[in-house]
C-alpha atoms as a PDB file:
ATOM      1  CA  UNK A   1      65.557  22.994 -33.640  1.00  0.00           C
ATOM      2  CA  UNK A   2      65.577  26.695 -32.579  1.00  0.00           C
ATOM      3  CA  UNK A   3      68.004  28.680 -32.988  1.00  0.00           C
ATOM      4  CA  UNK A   4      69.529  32.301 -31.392  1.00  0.00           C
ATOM      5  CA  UNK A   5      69.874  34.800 -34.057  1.00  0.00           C
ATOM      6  CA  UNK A   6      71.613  37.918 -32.485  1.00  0.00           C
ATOM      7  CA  UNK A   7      71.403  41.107 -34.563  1.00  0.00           C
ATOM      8  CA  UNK A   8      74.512  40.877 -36.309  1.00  0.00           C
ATOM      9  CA  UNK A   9      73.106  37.921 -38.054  1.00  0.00           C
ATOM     10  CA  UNK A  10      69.715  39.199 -38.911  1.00  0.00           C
ATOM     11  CA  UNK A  11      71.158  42.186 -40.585  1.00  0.00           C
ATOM     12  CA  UNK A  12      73.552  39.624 -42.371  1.00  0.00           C
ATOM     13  CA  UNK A  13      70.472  37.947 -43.940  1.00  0.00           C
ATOM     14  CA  UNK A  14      68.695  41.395 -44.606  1.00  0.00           C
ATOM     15  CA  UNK A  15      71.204  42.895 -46.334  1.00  0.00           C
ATOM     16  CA  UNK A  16      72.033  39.029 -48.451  1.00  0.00           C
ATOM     17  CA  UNK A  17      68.468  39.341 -49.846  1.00  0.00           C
ATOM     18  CA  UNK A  18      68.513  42.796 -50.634  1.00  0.00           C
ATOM     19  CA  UNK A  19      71.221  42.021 -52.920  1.00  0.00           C
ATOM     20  CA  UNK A  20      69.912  39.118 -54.528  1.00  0.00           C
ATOM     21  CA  UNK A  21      66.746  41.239 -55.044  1.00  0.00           C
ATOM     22  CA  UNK A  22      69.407  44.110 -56.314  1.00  0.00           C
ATOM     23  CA  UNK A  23      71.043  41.775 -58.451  1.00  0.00           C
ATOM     24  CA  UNK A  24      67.320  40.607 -59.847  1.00  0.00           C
ATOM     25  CA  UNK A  25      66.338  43.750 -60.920  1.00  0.00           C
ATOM     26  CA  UNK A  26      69.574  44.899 -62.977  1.00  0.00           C
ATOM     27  CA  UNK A  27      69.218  41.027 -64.559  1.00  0.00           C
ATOM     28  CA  UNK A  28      65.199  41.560 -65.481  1.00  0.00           C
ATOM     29  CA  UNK A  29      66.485  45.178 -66.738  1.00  0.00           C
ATOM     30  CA  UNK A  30      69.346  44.343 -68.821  1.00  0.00           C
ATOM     31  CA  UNK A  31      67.248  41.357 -69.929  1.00  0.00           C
ATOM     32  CA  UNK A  32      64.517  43.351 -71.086  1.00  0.00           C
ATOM     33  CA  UNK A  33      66.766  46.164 -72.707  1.00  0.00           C
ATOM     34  CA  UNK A  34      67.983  43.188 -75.212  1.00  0.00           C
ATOM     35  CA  UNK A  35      64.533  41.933 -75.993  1.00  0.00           C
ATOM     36  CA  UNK A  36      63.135  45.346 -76.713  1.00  0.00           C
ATOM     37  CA  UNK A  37      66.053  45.356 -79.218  1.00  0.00           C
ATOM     38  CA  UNK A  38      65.382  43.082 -80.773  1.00  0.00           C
ATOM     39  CA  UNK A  39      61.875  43.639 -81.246  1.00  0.00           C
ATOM     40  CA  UNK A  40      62.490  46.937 -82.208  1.00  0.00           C
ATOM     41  CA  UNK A  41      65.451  46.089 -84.250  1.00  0.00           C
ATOM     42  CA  UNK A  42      67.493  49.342 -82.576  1.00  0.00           C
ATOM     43  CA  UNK A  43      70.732  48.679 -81.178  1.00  0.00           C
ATOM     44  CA  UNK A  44      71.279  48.295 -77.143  1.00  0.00           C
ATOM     45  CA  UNK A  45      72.251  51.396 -75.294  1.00  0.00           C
ATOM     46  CA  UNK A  46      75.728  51.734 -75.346  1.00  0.00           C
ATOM     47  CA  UNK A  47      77.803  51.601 -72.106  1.00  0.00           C
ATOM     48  CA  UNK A  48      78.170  55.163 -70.580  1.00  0.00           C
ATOM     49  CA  UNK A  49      81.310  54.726 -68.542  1.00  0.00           C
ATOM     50  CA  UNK A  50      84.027  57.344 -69.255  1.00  0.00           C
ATOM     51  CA  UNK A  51      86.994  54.993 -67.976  1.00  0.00           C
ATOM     52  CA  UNK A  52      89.166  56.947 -70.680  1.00  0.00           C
ATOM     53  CA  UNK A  53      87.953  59.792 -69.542  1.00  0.00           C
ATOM     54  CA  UNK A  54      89.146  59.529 -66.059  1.00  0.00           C
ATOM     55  CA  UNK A  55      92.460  58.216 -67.422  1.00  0.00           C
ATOM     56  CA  UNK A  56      93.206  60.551 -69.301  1.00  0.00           C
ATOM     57  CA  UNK A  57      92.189  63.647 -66.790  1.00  0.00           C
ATOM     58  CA  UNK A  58      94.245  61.857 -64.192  1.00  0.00           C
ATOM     59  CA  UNK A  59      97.274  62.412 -65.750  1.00  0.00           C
ATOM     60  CA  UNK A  60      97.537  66.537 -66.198  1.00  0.00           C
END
């Protein structure tokens, strides 16, 4: 019924819920940036990743 957990494995289950409490809190955020629009009727915030910008700079 018991089991050894050496530290390797504890950490392993730390870090697992950290995530899923990571991955929680961007899902309740982005959740409640698309209510508030549409209670507010104002569009979402729009992505700010400058992909293009990096591809383009990477080629001069």
């Amino acid at each position: 019924m018991f089991s050894y957990l050496d530290a390797q494995t504890g950490s392993m289950i730390v870090t697992a819920i950290a995530g899923g409490f990571a991955g929680l809190a961007v899902a309740f955020k982005m959740g409640m940036a698309r209510i508030r629009s549409k209670v507010t009727g104002k569009p979402m915030p729009a992505n700010e990743s400058s992909e293009d910008d990096e591809y383009e700079s990477s080629h001069d």
